[in-house]
Protein backbone atom coordinates (compact mmCIF):
# COMPACT_ATOMS: atom_id res chain seq x y z
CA UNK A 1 6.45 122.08 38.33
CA UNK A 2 4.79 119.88 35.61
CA UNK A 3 4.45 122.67 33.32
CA UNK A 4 8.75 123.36 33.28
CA UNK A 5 9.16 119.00 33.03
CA UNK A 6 6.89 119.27 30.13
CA UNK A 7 8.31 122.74 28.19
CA UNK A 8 11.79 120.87 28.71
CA UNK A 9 10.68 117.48 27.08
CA UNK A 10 9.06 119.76 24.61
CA UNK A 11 12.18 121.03 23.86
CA UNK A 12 14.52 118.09 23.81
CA UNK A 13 12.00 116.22 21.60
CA UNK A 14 11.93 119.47 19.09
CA UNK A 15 15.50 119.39 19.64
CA UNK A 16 16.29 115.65 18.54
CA UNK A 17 13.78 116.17 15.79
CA UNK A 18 15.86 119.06 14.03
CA UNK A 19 19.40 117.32 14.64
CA UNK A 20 17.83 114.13 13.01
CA UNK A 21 16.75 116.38 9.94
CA UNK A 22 19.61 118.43 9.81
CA UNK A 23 21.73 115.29 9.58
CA UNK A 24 19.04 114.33 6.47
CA UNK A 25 19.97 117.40 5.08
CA UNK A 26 23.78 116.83 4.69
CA UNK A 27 23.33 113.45 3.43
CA UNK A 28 22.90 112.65 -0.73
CA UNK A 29 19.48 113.85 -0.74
CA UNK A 30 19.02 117.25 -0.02
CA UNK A 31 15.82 118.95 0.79
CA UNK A 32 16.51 121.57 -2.25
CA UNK A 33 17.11 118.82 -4.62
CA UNK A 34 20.33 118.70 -6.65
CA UNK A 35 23.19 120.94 -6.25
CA UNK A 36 23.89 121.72 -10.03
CA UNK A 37 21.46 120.70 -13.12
CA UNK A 38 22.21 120.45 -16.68
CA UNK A 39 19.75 121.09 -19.29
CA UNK A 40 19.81 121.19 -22.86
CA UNK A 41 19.73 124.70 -24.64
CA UNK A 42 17.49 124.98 -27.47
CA UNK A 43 17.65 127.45 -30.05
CA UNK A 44 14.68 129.33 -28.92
CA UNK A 45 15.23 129.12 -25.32
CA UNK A 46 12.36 127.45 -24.64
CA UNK A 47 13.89 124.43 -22.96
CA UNK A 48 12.34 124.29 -18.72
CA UNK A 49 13.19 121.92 -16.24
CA UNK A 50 11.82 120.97 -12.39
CA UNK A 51 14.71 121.82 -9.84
CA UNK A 52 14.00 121.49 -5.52
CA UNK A 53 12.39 118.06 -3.89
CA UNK A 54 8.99 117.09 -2.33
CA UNK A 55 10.93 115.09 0.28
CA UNK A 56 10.66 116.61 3.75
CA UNK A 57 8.38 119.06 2.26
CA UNK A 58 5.65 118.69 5.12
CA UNK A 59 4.52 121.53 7.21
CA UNK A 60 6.80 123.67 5.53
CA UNK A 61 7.26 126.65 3.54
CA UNK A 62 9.31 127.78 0.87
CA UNK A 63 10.28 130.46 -1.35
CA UNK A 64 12.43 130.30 -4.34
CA UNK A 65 13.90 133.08 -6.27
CA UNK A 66 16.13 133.46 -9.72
CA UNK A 67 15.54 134.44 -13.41
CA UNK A 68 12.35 133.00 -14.99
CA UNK A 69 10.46 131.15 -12.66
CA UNK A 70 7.35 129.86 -14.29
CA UNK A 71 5.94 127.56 -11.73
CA UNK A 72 4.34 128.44 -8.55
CA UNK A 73 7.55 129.95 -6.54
CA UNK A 74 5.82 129.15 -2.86
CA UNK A 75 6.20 125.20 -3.62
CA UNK A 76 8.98 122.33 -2.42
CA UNK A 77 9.33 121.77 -6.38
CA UNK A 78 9.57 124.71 -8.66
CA UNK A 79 9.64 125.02 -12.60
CA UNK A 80 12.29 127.57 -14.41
CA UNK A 81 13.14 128.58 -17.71
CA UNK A 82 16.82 129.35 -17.68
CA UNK A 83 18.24 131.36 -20.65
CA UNK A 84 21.68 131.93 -19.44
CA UNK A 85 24.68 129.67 -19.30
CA UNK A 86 24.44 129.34 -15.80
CA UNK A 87 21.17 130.51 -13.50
CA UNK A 88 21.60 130.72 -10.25
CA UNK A 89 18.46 129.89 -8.20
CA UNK A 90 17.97 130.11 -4.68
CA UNK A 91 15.15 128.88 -1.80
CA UNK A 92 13.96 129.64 1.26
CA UNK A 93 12.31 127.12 3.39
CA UNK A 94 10.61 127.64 6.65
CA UNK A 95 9.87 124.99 9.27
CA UNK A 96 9.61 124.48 13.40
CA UNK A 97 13.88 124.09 13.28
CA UNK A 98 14.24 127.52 11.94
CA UNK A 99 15.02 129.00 8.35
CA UNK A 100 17.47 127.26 5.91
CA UNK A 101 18.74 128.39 2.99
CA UNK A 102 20.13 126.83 -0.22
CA UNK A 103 21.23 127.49 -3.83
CA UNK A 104 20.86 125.44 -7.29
CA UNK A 105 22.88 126.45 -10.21
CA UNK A 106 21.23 125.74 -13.38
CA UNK A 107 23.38 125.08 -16.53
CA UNK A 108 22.85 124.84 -20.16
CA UNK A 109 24.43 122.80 -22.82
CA UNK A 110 24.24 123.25 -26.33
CA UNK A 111 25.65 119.66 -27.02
CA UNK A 112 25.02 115.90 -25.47
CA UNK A 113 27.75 114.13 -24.55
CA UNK A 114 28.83 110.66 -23.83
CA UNK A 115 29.93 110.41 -20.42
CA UNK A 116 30.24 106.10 -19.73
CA UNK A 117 29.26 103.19 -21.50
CA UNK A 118 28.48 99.91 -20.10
CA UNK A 119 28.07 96.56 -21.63
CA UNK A 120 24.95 94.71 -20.44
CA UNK A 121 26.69 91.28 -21.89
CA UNK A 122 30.12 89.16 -21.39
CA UNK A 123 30.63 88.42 -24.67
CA UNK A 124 28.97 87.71 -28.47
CA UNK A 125 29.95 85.33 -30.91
CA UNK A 126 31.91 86.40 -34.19
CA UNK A 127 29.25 87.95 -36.59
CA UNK A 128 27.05 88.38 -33.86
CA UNK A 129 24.50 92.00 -34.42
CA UNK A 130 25.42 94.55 -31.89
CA UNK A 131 22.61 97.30 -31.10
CA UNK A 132 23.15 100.05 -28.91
CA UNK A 133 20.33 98.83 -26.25
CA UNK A 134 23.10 96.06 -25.71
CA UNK A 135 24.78 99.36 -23.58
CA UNK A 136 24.53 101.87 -20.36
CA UNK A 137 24.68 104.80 -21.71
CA UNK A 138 25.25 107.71 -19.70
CA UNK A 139 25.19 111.34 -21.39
CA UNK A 140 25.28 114.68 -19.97
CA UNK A 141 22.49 115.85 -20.04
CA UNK A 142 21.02 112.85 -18.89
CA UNK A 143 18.71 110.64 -20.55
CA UNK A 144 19.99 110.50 -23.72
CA UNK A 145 21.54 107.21 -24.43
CA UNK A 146 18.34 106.15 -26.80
CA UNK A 147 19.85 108.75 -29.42
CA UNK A 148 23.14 106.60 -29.51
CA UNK A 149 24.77 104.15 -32.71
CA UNK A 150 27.00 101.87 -32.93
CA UNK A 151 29.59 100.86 -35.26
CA UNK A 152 29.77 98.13 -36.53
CA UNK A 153 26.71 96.68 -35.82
CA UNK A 154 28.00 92.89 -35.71
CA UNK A 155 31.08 91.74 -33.23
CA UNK A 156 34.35 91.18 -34.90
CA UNK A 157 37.39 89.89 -32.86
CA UNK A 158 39.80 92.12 -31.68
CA UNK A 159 38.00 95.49 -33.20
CA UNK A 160 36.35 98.10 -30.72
CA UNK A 161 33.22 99.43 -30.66
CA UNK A 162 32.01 103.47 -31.32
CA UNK A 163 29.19 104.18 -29.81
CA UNK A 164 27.78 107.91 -31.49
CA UNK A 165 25.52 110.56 -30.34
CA UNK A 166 25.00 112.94 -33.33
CA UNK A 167 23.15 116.12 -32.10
CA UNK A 168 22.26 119.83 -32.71
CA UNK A 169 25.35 119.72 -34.65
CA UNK A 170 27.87 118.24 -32.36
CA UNK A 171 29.11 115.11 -32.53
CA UNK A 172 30.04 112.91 -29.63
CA UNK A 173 31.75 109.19 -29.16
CA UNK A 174 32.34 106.87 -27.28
CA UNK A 175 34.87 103.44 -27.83
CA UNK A 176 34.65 100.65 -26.17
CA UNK A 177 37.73 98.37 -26.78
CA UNK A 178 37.06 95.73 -24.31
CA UNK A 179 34.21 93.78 -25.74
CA UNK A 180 34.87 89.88 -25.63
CA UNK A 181 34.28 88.40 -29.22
CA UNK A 182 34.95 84.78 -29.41
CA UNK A 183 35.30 83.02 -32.74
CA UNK A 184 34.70 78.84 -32.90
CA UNK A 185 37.85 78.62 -35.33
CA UNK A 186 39.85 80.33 -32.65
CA UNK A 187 43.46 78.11 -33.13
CA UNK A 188 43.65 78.90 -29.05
CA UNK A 189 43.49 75.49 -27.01
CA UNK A 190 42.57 75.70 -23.06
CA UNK A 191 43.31 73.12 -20.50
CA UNK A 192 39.70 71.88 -19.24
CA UNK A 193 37.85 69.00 -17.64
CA UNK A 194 34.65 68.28 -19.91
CA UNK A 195 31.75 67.64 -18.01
CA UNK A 196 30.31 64.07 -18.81
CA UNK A 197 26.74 65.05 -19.15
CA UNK A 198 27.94 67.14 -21.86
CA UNK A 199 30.01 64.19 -23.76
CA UNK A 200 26.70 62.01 -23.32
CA UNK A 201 24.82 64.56 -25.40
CA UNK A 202 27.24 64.77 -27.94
CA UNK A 203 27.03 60.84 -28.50
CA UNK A 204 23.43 61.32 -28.41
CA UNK A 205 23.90 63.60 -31.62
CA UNK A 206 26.24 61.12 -33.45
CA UNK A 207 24.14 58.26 -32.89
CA UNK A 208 21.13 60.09 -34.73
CA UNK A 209 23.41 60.92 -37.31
CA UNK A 210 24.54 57.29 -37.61
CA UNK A 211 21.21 55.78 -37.94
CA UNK A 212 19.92 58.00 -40.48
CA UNK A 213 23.27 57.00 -42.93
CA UNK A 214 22.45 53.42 -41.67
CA UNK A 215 19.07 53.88 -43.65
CA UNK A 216 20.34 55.11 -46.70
CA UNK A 217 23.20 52.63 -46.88
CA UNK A 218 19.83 50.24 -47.52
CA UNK A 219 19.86 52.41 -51.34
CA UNK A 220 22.46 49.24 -52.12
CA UNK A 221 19.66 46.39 -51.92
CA UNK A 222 17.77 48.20 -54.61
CA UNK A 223 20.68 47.37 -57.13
CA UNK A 224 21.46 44.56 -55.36
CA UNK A 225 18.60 42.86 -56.16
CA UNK A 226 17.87 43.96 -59.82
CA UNK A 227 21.49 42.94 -60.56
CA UNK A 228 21.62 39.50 -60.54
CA UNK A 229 18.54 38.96 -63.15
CA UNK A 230 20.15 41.38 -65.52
CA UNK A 231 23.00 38.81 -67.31
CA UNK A 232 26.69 38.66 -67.86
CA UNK A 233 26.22 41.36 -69.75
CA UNK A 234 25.66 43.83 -66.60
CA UNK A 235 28.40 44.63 -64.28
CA UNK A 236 27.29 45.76 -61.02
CA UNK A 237 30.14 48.29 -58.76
CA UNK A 238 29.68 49.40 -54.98
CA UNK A 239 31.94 52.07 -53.28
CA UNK A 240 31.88 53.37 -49.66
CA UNK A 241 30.23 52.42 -46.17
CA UNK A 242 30.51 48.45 -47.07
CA UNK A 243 28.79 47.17 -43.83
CA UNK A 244 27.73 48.92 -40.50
CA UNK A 245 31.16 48.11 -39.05
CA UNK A 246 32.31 50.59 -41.74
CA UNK A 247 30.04 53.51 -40.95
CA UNK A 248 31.11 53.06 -37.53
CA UNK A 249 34.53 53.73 -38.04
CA UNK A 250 33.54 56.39 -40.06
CA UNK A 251 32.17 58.28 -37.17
CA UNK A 252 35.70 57.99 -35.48
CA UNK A 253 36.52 61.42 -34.48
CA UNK A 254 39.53 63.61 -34.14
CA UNK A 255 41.16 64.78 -30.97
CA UNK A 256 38.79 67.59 -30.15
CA UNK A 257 40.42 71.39 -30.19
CA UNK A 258 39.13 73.56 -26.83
CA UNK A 259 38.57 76.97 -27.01
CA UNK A 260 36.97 79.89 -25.59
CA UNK A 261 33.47 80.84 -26.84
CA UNK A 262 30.19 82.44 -25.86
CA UNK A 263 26.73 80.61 -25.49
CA UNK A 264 23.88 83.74 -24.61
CA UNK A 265 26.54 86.18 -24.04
CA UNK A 266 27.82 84.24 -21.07
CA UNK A 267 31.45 82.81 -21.96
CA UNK A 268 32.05 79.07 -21.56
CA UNK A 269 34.29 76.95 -22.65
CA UNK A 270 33.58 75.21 -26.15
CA UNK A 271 35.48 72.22 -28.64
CA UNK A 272 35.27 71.45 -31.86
CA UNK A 273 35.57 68.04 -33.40
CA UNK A 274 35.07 67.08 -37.07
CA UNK A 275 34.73 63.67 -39.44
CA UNK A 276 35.57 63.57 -42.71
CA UNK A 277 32.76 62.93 -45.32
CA UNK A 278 31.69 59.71 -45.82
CA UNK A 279 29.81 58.38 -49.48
CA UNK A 280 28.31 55.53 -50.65
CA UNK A 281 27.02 54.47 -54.27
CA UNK A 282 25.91 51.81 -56.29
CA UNK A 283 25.64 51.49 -60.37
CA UNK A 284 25.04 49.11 -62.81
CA UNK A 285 26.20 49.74 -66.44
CA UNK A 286 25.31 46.84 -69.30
CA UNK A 287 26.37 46.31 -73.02
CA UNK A 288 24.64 44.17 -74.99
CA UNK A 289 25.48 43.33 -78.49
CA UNK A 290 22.97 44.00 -81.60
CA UNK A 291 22.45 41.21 -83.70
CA UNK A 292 23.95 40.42 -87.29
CA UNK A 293 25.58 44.42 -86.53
CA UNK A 294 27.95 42.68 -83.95
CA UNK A 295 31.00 39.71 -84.70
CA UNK A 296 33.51 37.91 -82.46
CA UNK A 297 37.33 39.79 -82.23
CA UNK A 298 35.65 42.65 -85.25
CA UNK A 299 33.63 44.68 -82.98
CA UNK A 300 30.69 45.71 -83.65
CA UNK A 301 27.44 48.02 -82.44
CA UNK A 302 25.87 47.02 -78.62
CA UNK A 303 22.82 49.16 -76.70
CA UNK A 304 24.29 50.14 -73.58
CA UNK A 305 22.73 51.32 -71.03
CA UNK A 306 23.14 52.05 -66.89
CA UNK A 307 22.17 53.48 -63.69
CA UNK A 308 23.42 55.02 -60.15
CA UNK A 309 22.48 56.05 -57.10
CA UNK A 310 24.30 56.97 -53.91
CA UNK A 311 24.43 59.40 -50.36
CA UNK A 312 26.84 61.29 -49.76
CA UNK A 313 27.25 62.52 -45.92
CA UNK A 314 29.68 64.97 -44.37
CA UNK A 315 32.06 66.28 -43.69
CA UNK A 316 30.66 66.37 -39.87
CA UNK A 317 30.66 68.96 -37.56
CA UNK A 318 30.46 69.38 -34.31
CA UNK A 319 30.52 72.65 -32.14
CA UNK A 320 30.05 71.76 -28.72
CA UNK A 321 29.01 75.39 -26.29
CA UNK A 322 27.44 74.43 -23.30
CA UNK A 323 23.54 75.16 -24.52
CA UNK A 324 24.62 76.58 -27.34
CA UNK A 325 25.77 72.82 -28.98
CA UNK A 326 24.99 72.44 -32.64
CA UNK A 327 25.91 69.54 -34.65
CA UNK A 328 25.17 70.24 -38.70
CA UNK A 329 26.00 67.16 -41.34
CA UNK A 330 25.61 67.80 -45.32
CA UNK A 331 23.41 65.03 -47.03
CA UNK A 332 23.81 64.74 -50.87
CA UNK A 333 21.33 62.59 -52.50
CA UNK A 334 22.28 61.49 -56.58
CA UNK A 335 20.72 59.56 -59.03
CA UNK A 336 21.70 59.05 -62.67
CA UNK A 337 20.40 56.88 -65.89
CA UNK A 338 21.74 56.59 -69.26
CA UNK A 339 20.90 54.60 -72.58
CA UNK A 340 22.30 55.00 -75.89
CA UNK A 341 24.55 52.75 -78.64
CA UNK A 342 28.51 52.01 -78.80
CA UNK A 343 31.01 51.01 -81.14
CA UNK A 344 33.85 48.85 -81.41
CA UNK A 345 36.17 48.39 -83.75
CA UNK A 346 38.70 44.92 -82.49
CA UNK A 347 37.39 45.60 -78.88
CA UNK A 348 37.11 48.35 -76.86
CA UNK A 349 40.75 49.18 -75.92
CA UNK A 350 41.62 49.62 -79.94
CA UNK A 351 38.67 51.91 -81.25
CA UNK A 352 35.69 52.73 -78.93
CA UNK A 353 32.40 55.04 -79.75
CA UNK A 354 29.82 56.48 -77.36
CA UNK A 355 26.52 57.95 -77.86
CA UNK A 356 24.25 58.65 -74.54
CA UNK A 357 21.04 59.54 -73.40
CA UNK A 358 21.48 60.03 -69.73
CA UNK A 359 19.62 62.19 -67.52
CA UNK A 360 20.47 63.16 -63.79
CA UNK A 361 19.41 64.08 -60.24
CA UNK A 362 20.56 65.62 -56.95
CA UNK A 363 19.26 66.97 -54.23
CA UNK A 364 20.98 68.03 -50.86
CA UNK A 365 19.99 69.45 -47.28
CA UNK A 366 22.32 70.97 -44.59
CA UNK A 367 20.69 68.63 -41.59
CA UNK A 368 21.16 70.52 -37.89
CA UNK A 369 21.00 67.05 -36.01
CA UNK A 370 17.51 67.24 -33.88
CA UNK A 371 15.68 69.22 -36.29
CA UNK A 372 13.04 68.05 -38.51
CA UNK A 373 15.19 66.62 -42.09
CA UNK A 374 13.42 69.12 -44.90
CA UNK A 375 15.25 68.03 -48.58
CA UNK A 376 15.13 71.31 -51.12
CA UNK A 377 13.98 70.84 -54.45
CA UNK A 378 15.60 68.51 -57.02
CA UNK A 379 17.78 69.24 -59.87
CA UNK A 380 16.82 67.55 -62.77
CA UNK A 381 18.54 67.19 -66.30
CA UNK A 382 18.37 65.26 -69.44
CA UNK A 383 21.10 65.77 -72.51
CA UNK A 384 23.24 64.18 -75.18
CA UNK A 385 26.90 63.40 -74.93
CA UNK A 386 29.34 61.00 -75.24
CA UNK A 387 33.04 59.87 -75.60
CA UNK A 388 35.49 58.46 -78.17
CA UNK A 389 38.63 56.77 -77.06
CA UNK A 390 40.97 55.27 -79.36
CA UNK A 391 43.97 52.92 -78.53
CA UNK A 392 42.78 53.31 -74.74
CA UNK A 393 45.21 56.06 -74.47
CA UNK A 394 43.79 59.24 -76.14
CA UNK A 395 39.51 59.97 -75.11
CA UNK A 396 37.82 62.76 -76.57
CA UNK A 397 34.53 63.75 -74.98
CA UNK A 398 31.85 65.78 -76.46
CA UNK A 399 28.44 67.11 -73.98
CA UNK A 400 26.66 66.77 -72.29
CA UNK A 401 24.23 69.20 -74.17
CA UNK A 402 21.47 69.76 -71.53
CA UNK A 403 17.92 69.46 -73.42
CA UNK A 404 15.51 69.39 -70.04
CA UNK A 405 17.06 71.54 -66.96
CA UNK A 406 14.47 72.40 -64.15
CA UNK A 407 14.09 71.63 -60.74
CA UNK A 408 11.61 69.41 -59.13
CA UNK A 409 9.37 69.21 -56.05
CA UNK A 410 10.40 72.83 -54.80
């Protein structure tokens, strides 16, 4: 009697074990591998390729069968070097549930073809470079995606993208039309709640760029305090900030314009404000008459001689793009001397003669507000020019003729 209870639990136990691997077997991953493979053809056939599956391949035996089998044909995976369009290969397998019995059809493909392409990012910013690794490429056969360009290789609003697969003489493509490209002049304005964190970071950024025109609005006490000690005869002129009241109002902004834009290929929402360029200079220019060559209401001959400096700063902008935020300003630095002789005839609004000396400097530096302030070499010149005006309505200028141009401090 224990003998039959234990044949039938025998049974039902092999019995639950085969329905559990049968319903294994008629799931994605079959015991014989793939249904159908692709593999490239090459021109001497000597392209192989693996086809069955070492799952479920335990105390089990198998036989496969088809044209050109070069692997061991007794084993779960077997390889084959198919020469026809389509190879048929079947298997055998042999296990406690029984026999089963399968088929893989093995064809080849003289070309590769693009089957899908998926972009990996949201968006890129205009002028951004594109590289095919920023894709999923699927191809049939598989696997190759790495053989794949793109055109064109930077993002440009509103143009698709060709992705390429040039091979064994066939061509294949691929166009993508719905890549996001945002551009920061976009005239497109968005309804949106800025966050205030990100409006304290952006006064952060003006502040710094306040301070530093702060300090070179000090360039003014240099003349101011030569000036006074030079005579009648020197007439000292100021133009632009005026106080700090003044450079404060010149940070006033406009209203800023929202728009859509993309900070590490993620899109956010972005503004833009701007200020207009703000400059400030000081000079000092002096005539002094030469003695027994100069005479009350005749005219005369007078050394003249002068000197500026100023900043110039702007125009301001400001891109605001979550992590992305850049704020740039334009710094000018100029500098300027001059000496030389004039004549009058009556006084200078009758018959007036220049000759000049003068020499001049500049310098400038596209400042990203944060970064370290790095000034580029200096231009430096020195020539000969100068001016005649007669009846203070017609001027005729001759120069400058340059006799020292180089740069300094490079």
């Amino acid at each position: 009697m224990n003998t039959i209870k234990s044949i039938i639990t025998v049974f039902f136990a092999l019995m639950l074990f085969c329905s559990a691997q049968a319903q294994q077997n008629n799931g994605s991953n079959h015991w014989w591998g793939k249904d159908t493979v692709k593999v490239e053809k090459f021109a001497d056939n000597s392209q192989v390729v693996e086809i069955g599956s070492m799952e479920d391949s335990q105390d089990k035996s198998y036989e496969w069968s088809g044209p050109n089998i070069v692997g061991d044909p007794k084993k779960p995976v077997v390889t084959v070097n198919p020469r026809e369009m389509e190879n048929e290969y079947n298997v055998r397998r042999v296990s406690k549930c029984g026999v089963e019995e399968a088929r893989v059809l093995v064809t080849l493909i003289d070309s590769i073809t693009i089957v899908n392409v998926t972009p990996l990012y949201q968006c890129y910013t205009e002028g951004e470079p594109i590289k095919p690794e920023d894709f999923i490429i699927e191809t049939s056969p598989e696997g190759y995606g790495n053989k794949a360009t793109v055109w064109p290789d930077v993002a440009h609003e509103g143009q698709p993208v060709v992705l390429t697969i040039r091979y064994n003489g066939h061509t294949s493509d691929y166009t993508v039309d719905n890549l996001k490209v945002f551009n920061d002049n976009s005239s497109s304005d968005v309804s949106v709640d800025t966050d205030p964190n990100e409006l304290t970071q952006i006064k952060d950024k003006i502040q710094k760029a306040r301070d530093l025109l702060l300090q070179a609005q000090e360039v003014s006490g240099l003349i101011e305090s030569i000036s006074p000690d030079a005579g009648p005869g020197c007439k000292p002129s100021f133009t632009g900030f005026g106080s700090s009241d003044g450079v404060e109002s010149g940070f006033s902004m406009l209203a800023p314009k929202f728009f859509r834009a993309c900070c590490n290929h993620d899109s956010v929402t972005a503004f833009q404000v701007f200020s207009p360029t703000m400059t400030f200079s000081a000079n000092i220019d002096c005539q002094f008459p030469i003695p027994n060559l100069s005479f009350p209401y005749v005219g005369g001959v007078y050394v003249i001689f002068g000197a500026g400096m100023g900043v110039t700063a702007g125009p301001i902008s400001v891109v605001f793009r979550g992590k992305c935020s850049d704020m740039f300003i334009e710094f000018k630095l100029f500098a300027s001397a001059y000496g030389g002789v004039r004549v009058l005839v009556i006084n200078d609004k009758f018959f007036k003669a220049d000759l000049k000396l003068q020499g001049e400097a500049n310098t400038s530096v596209l400042w990203k507000v944060g970064d370290e302030l790095r000034w580029g070499g200096v231009n430096f010149s020195v020539g000969i020019g100068g001016e005649i005006t007669l009846f203070s309505l017609a001027t005729e200028k001759f120069g400058p003729f340059n006799i020292i141009e180089t740069t300094l401090f490079k």
